[in-house]
Protein backbone atom coordinates (compact mmCIF):
# COMPACT_ATOMS: atom_id res chain seq x y z
CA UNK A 1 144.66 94.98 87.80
CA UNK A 2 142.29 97.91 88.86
CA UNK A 3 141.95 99.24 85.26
CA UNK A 4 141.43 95.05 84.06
CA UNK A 5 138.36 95.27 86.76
CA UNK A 6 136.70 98.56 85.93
CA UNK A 7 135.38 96.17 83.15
CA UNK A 8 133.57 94.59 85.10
CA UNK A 9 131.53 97.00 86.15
CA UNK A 10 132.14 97.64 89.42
CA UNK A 11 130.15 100.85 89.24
CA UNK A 12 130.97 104.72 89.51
CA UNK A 13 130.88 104.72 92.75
CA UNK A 14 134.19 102.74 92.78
CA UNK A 15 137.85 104.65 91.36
CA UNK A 16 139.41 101.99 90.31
CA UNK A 17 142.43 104.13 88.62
CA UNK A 18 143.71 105.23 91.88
CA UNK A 19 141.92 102.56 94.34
CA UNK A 20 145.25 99.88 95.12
CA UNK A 21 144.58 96.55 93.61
CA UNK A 22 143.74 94.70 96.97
CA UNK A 23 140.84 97.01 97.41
CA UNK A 24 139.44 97.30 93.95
CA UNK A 25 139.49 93.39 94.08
CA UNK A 26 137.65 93.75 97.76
CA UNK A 27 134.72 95.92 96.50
CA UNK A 28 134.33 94.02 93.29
CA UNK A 29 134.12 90.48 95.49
CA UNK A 30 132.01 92.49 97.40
CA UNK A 31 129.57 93.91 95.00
CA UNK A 32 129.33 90.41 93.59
CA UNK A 33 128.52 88.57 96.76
CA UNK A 34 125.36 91.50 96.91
CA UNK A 35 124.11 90.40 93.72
CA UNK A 36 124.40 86.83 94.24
CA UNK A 37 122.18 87.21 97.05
CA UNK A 38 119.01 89.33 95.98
CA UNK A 39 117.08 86.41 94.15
CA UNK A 40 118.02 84.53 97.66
CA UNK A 41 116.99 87.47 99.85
CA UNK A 42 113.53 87.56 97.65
CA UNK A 43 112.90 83.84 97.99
CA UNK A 44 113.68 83.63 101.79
CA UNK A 45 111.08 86.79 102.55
CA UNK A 46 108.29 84.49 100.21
CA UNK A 47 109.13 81.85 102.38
CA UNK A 48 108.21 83.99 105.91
CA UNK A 49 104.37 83.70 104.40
CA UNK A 50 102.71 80.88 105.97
CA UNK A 51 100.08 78.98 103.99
CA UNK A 52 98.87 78.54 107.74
CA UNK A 53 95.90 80.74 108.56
CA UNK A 54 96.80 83.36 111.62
CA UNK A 55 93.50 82.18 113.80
CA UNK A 56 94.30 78.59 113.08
CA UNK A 57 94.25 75.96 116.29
CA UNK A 58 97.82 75.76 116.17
CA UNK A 59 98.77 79.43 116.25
CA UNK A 60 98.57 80.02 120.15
CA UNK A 61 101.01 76.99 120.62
CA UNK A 62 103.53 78.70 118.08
CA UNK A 63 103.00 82.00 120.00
CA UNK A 64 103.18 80.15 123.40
CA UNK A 65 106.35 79.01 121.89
CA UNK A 66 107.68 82.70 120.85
CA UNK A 67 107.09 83.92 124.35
CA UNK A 68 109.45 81.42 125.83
CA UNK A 69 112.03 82.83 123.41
CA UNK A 70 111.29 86.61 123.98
CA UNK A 71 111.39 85.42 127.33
CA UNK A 72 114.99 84.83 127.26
CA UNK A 73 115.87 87.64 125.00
CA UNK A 74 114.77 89.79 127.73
CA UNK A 75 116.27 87.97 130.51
CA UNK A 76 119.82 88.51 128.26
CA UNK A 77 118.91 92.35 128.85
CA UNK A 78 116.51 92.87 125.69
CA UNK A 79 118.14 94.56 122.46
CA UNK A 80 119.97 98.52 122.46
CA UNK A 81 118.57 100.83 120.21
CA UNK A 82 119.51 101.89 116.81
CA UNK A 83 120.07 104.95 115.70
CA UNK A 84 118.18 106.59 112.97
CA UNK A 85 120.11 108.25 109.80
CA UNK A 86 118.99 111.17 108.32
CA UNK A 87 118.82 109.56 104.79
CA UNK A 88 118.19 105.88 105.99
CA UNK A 89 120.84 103.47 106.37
CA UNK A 90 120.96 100.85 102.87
CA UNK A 91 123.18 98.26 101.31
CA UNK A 92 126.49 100.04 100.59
CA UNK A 93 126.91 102.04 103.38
CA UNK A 94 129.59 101.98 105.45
CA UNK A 95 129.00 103.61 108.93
CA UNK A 96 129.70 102.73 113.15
CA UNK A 97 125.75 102.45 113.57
CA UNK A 98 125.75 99.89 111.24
CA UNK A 99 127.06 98.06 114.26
CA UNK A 100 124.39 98.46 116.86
CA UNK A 101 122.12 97.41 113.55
CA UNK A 102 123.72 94.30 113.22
CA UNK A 103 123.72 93.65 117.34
CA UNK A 104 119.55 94.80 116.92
CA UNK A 105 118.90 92.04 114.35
CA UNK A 106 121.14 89.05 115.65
CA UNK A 107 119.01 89.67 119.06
CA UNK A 108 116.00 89.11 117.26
CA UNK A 109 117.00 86.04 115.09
CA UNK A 110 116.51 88.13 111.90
CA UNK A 111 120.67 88.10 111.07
CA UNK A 112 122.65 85.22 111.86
CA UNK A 113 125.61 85.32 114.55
CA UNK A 114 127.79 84.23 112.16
CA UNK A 115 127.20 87.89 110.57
CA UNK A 116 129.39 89.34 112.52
CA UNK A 117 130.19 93.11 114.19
CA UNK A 118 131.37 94.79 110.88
CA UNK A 119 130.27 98.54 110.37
CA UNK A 120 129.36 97.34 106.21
CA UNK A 121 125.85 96.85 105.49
CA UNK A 122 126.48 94.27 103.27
CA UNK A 123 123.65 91.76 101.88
CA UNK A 124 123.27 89.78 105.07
CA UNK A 125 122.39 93.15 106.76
CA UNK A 126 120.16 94.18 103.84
CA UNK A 127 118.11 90.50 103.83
CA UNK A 128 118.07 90.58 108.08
CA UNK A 129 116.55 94.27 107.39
CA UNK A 130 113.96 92.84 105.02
CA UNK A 131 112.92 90.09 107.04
CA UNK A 132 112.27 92.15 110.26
CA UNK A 133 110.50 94.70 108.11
CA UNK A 134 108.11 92.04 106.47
CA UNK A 135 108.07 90.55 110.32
CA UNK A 136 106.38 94.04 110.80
CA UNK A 137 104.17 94.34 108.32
CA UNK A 138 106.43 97.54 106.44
CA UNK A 139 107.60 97.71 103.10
CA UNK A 140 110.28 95.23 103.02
CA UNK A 141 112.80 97.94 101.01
CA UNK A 142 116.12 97.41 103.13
CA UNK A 143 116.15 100.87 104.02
CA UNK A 144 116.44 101.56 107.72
CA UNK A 145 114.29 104.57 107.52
CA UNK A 146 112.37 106.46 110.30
CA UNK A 147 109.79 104.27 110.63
CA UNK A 148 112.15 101.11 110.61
CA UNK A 149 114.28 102.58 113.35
CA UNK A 150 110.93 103.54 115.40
CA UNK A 151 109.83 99.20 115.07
CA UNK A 152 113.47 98.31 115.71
CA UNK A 153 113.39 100.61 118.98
CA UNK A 154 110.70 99.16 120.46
CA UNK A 155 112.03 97.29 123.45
CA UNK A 156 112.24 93.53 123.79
CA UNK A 157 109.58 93.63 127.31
CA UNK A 158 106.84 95.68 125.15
CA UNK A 159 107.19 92.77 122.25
CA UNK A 160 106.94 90.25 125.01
CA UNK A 161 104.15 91.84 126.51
CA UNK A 162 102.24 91.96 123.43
CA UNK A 163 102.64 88.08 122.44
CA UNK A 164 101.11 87.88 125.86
CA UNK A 165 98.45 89.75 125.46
CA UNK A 166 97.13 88.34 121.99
CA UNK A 167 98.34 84.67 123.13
CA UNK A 168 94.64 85.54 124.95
CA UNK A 169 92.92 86.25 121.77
CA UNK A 170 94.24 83.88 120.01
CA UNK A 171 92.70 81.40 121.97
CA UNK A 172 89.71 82.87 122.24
CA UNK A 173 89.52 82.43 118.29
CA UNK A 174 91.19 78.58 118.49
CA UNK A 175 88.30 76.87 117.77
CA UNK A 176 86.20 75.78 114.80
CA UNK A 177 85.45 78.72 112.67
CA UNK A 178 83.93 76.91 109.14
CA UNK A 179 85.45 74.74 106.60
CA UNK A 180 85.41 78.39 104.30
CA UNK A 181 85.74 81.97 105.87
CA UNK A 182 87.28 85.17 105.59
CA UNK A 183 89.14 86.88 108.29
CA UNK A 184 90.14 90.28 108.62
CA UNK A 185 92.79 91.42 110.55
CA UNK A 186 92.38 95.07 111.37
CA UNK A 187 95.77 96.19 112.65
CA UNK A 188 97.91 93.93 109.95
CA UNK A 189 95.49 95.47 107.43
CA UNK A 190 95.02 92.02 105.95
CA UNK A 191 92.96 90.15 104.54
CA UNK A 192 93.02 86.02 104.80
CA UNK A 193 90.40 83.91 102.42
CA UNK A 194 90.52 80.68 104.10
CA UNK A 195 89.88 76.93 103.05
CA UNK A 196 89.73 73.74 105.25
CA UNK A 197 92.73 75.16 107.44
CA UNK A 198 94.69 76.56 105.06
CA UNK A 199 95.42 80.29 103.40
CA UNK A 200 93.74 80.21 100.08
CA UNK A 201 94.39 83.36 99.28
CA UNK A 202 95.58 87.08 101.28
CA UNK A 203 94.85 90.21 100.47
CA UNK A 204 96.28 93.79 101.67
CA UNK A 205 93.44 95.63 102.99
CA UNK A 206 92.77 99.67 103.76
CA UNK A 207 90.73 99.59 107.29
CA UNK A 208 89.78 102.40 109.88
CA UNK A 209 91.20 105.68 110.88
CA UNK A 210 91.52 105.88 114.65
CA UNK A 211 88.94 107.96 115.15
CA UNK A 212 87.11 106.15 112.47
CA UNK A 213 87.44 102.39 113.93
CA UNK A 214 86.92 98.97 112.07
CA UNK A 215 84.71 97.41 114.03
CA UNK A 216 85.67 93.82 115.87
CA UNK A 217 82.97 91.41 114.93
CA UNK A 218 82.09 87.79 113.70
CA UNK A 219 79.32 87.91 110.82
CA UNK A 220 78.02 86.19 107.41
CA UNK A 221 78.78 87.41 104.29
CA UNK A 222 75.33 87.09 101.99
CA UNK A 223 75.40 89.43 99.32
CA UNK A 224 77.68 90.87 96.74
CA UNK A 225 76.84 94.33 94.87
CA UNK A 226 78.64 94.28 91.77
CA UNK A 227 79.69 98.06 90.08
CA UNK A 228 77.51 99.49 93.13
CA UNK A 229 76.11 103.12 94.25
CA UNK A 230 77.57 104.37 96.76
CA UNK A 231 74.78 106.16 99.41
CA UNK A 232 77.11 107.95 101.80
CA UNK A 233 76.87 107.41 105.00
CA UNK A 234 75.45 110.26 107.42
CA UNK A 235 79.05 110.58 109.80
CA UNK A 236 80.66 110.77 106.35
CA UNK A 237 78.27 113.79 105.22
CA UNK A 238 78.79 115.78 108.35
CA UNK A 239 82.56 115.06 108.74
CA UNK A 240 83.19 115.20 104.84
CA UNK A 241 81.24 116.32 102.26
CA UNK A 242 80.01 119.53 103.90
CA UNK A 243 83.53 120.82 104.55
CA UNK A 244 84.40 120.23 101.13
CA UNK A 245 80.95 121.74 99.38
CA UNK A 246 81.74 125.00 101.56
CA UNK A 247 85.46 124.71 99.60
CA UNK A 248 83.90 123.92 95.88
CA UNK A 249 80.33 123.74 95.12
CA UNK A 250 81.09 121.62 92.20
CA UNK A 251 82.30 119.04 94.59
CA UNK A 252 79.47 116.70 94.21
CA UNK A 253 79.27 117.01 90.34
CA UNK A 254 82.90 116.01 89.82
CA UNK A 255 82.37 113.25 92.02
CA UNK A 256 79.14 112.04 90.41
CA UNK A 257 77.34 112.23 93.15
CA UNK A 258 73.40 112.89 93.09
CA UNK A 259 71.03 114.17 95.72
CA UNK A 260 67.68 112.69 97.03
CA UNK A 261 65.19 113.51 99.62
CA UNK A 262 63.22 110.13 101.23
CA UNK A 263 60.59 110.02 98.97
CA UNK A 264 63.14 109.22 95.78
CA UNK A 265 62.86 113.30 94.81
CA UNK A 266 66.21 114.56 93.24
CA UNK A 267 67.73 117.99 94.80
CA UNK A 268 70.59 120.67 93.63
CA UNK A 269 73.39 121.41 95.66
CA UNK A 270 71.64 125.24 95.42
CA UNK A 271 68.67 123.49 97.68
CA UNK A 272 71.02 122.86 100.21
CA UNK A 273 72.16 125.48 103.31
CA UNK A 274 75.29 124.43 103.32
CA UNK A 275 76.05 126.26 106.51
CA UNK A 276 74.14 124.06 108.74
CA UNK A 277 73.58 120.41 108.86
CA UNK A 278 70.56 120.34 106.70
CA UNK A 279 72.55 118.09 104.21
CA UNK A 280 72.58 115.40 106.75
CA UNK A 281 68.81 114.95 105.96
CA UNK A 282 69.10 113.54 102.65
CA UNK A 283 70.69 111.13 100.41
CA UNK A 284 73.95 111.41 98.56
CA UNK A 285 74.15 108.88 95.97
CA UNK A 286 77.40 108.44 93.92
CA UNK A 287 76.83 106.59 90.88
CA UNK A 288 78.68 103.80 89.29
CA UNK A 289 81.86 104.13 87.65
CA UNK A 290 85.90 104.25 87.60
CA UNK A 291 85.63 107.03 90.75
CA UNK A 292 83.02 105.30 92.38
CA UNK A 293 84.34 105.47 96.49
CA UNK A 294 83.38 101.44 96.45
CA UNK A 295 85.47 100.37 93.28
CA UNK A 296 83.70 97.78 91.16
CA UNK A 297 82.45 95.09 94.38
CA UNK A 298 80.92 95.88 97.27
CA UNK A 299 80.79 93.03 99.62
CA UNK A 300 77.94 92.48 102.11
CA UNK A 301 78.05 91.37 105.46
CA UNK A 302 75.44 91.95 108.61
CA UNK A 303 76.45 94.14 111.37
CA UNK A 304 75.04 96.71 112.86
CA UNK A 305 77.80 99.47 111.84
CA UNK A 306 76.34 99.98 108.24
CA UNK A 307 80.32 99.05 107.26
CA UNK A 308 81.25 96.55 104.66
CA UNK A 309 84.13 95.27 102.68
CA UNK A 310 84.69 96.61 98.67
CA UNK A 311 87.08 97.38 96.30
CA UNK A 312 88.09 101.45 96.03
CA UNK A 313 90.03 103.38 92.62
CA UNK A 314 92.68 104.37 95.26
CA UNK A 315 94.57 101.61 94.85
CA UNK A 316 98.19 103.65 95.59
CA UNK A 317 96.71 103.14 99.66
CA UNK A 318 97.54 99.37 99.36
CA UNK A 319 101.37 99.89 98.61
CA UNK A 320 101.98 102.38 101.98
CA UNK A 321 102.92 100.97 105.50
CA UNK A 322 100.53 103.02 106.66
CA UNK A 323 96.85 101.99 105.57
CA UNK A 324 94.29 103.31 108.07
CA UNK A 325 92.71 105.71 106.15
CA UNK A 326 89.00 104.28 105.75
CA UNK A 327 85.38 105.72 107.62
CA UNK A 328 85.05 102.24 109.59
CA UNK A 329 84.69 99.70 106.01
CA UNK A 330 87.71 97.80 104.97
CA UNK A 331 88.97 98.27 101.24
CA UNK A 332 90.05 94.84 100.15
CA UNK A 333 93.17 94.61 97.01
CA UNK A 334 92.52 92.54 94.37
CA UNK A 335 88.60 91.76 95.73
CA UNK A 336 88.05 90.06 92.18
CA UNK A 337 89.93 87.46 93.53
CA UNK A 338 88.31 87.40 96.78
CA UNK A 339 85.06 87.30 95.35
CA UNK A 340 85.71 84.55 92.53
CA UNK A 341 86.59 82.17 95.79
CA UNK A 342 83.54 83.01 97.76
CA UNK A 343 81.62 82.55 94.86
CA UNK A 344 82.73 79.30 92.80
CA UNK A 345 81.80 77.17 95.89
CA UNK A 346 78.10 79.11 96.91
CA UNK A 347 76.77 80.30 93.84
CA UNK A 348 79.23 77.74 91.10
CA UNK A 349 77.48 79.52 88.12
CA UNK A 350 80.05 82.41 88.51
CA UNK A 351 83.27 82.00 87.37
CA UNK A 352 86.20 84.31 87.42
CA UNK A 353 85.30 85.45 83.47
CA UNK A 354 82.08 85.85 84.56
CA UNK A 355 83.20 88.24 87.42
CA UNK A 356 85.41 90.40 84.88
CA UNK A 357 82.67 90.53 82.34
CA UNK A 358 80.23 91.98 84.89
CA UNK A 359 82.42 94.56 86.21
CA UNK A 360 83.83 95.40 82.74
CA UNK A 361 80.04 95.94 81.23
CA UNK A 362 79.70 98.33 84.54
CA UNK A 363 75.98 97.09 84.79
CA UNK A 364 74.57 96.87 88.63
CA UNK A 365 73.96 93.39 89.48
CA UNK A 366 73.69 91.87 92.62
CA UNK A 367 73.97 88.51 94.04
CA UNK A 368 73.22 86.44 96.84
CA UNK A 369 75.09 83.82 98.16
CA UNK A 370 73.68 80.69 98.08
CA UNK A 371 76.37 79.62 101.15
CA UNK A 372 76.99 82.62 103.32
CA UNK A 373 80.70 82.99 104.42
CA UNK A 374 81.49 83.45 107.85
CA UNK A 375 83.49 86.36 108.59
CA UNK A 376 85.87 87.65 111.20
CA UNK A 377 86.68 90.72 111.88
CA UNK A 378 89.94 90.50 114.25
CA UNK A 379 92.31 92.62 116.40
CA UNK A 380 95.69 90.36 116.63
CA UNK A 381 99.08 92.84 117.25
CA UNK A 382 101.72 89.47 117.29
CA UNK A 383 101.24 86.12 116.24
CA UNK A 384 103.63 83.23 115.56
CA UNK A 385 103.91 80.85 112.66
CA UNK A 386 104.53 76.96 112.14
CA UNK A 387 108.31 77.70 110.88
CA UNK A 388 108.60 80.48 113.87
CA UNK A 389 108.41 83.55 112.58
CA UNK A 390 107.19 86.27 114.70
CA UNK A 391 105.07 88.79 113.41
CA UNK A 392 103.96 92.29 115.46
CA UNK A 393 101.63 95.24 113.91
CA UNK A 394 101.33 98.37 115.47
CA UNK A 395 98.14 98.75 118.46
CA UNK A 396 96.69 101.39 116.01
CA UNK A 397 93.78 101.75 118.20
CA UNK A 398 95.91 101.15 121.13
CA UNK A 399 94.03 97.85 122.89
CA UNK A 400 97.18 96.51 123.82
CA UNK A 401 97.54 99.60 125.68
CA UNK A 402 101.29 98.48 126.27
CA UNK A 403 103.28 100.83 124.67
CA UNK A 404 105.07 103.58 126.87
CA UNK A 405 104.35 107.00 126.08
CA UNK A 406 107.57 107.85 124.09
CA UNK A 407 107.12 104.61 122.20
CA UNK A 408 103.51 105.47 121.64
CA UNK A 409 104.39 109.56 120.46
CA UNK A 410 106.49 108.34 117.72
CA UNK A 411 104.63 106.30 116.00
CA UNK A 412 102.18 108.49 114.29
CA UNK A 413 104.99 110.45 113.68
CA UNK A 414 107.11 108.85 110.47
CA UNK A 415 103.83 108.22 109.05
């Protein structure tokens, strides 16, 4: 019987010759059961998206909601920690922490009961894994990596603290905001394009290093720059550019990026004492094109931070758990989409062809909205959804100010 399932592929992992029958039929049954579930484990993690925006009236009921159960999930003690593996814990492996994993996630409603106390981490294990990483804004891979185990150590009284804490935001935000906007929500590094109370669109965004913040601010958007120059700013020049001209003079020329005085008067890099801040009295320019810093769309918005949302050619950002890497603007993925919604409605003439024409040609043009967008520019750590799933983000700028110190010390550190 073990050589008859061999055929079946039950991988090289498995030695079927000298495995006895019983358990050759186990690991087939079980390697089966794994792939029956991965197009379910896919479909249930789609369905954790709500179509619900996160500032919408309802939200701060559903969180008021989750705080009654994280309530009680402290009350029952709260959750033990898991510990990390040196590899990462994924499907297949067979080990005793696999046990406080499976004890982590039934506290938290992310693995049924039912699961049971096994050491396996078997496909239940590997969808509960999933859903508390998407639940956490990290790659939902299965793989109970360092950064995982730091999110799954958190304890149960921070969590509940935080859902406290934004329940008062959330609130704050509650009301009308526009039958169209766009909110941005700084530590979830998402975008939401909105549409008469529902998500039209979201988009994974690139916002502020910490010492580098995204501002917190309601605005308009007005104007849209399409295959823009970049002028960087002056923070950017100091912080930046004159480090790296000291490392390569031929910094700015590989970047296409052109020097002006005020008067419109274009400079060498020769010009330039490169040892003081004189460079901070002039314009750097970086001209249109694939390496341009602001992509093909720059997107327009008053504030008085000189930041602004647009598209970048580092698109690799938008597929890391991590994305604070930005000066203080927000780097929005796919913004062609963005900007085909906030246009078709304000200025109809532009359709989505007309959008990839424009940025294809690589010609400047810029247009004004005709209906500016209100825009919000949000700090929410935890918020709740209609079907009540819980969502935290990490206080990247730490205005929760909840986390203890050892919880607070790790988390830069797996990223």
């Amino acid at each position: 019987m073990a050589l008859a399932l061999a055929g079946f592929g039950i991988g090289a992992g498995v030695q079927s010759v000298t495995a006895s029958p019983l358990e050759a039929l186990r690991q087939y049954n079980q390697r089966i059961e794994w792939e029956d579930r991965f197009d379910a484990t896919m479909e249930s993690l789609e369905a954790i998206k709500s179509s619900k925006p996160t500032l919408s009236p309802e939200t701060a009921d559903y969180l008021a909601a989750a705080i009654n159960r994280y309530q009680f999930i402290v009350q029952q003690g709260g959750w033990g920690k898991v510990q990390s593996s040196r590899h990462g814990l994924r499907i297949g492996a067979q080990d005793a922490s696999v046990v406080a994993l499976r004890r982590r996630l039934i506290a938290s409603g992310d693995l049924e009961q039912t699961a049971g106390l096994s050491d396996t981490f078997d496909s239940y294990v590997d969808a509960a894994v999933r859903r508390f990483q998407v639940r956490h804004g990290l790659i939902p891979d299965g793989v109970v990596g360092q950064t995982t185990v730091v999110a799954l150590n958190v304890p149960a009284e921070v969590r509940l603290q935080q859902l406290e804490t934004n329940l008062v935001r959330l609130r704050s935000m509650s009301g009308f905001l526009g039958d169209r906007y766009v909110m941005v929500n700084i530590p979830a590094a998402e975008i939401e394009a909105v549409e008469n109370g529902r998500v039209r669109s979201r988009h994974t965004a690139v916002v502020g290093k910490i010492d580098r913040q995204t501002p917190i601010l309601n605005s308009k958007i007005y104007e849209l720059n399409f295959n823009p120059y970049w002028t960087v700013p002056v923070s950017i020049i100091r912080k930046d550019l004159i480090p790296k001209m000291k490392e390569d003079p031929e910094y700015l020329a590989k970047n296409k990026i052109r020097i002006f005085d005020w008067k419109n008067n274009e400079l060498s890099w020769q010009q330039i004492d490169w040892n003081t801040d004189e460079a901070t009295q002039y314009q750097f320019r970086q001209e249109p094109g694939d390496i341009n810093s602001l992509g093909s769309v720059r997107i327009n918005f008053h504030n008085q931070h000189q930041v602004y949302l647009h598209d970048t050619p580092s698109k690799s950002l938008f597929g890391s758990d991590y994305r604070f890497h930005s000066s203080g603007c927000v780097r929005v993925q796919n913004v062609r989409e963005l900007v085909t919604w906030m246009l078709e409605s304000t200025t109809p003439d532009w359709s989505r062809a007309r959008v990839d024409e424009t940025i294809r040609m690589g010609v400047r043009e810029d247009v004004k909205l005709k209906t500016q967008v209100p825009l919000y520019m949000t700090y929410v750590t935890a918020w709740s959804t209609d079907e009540g799933i819980v969502h935290f983000r990490d206080d990247i700028y730490n205005r929760d100010g909840l986390y203890a110190n050892e919880v607070a010390d790790l988390l830069p550190a797996y990223r």
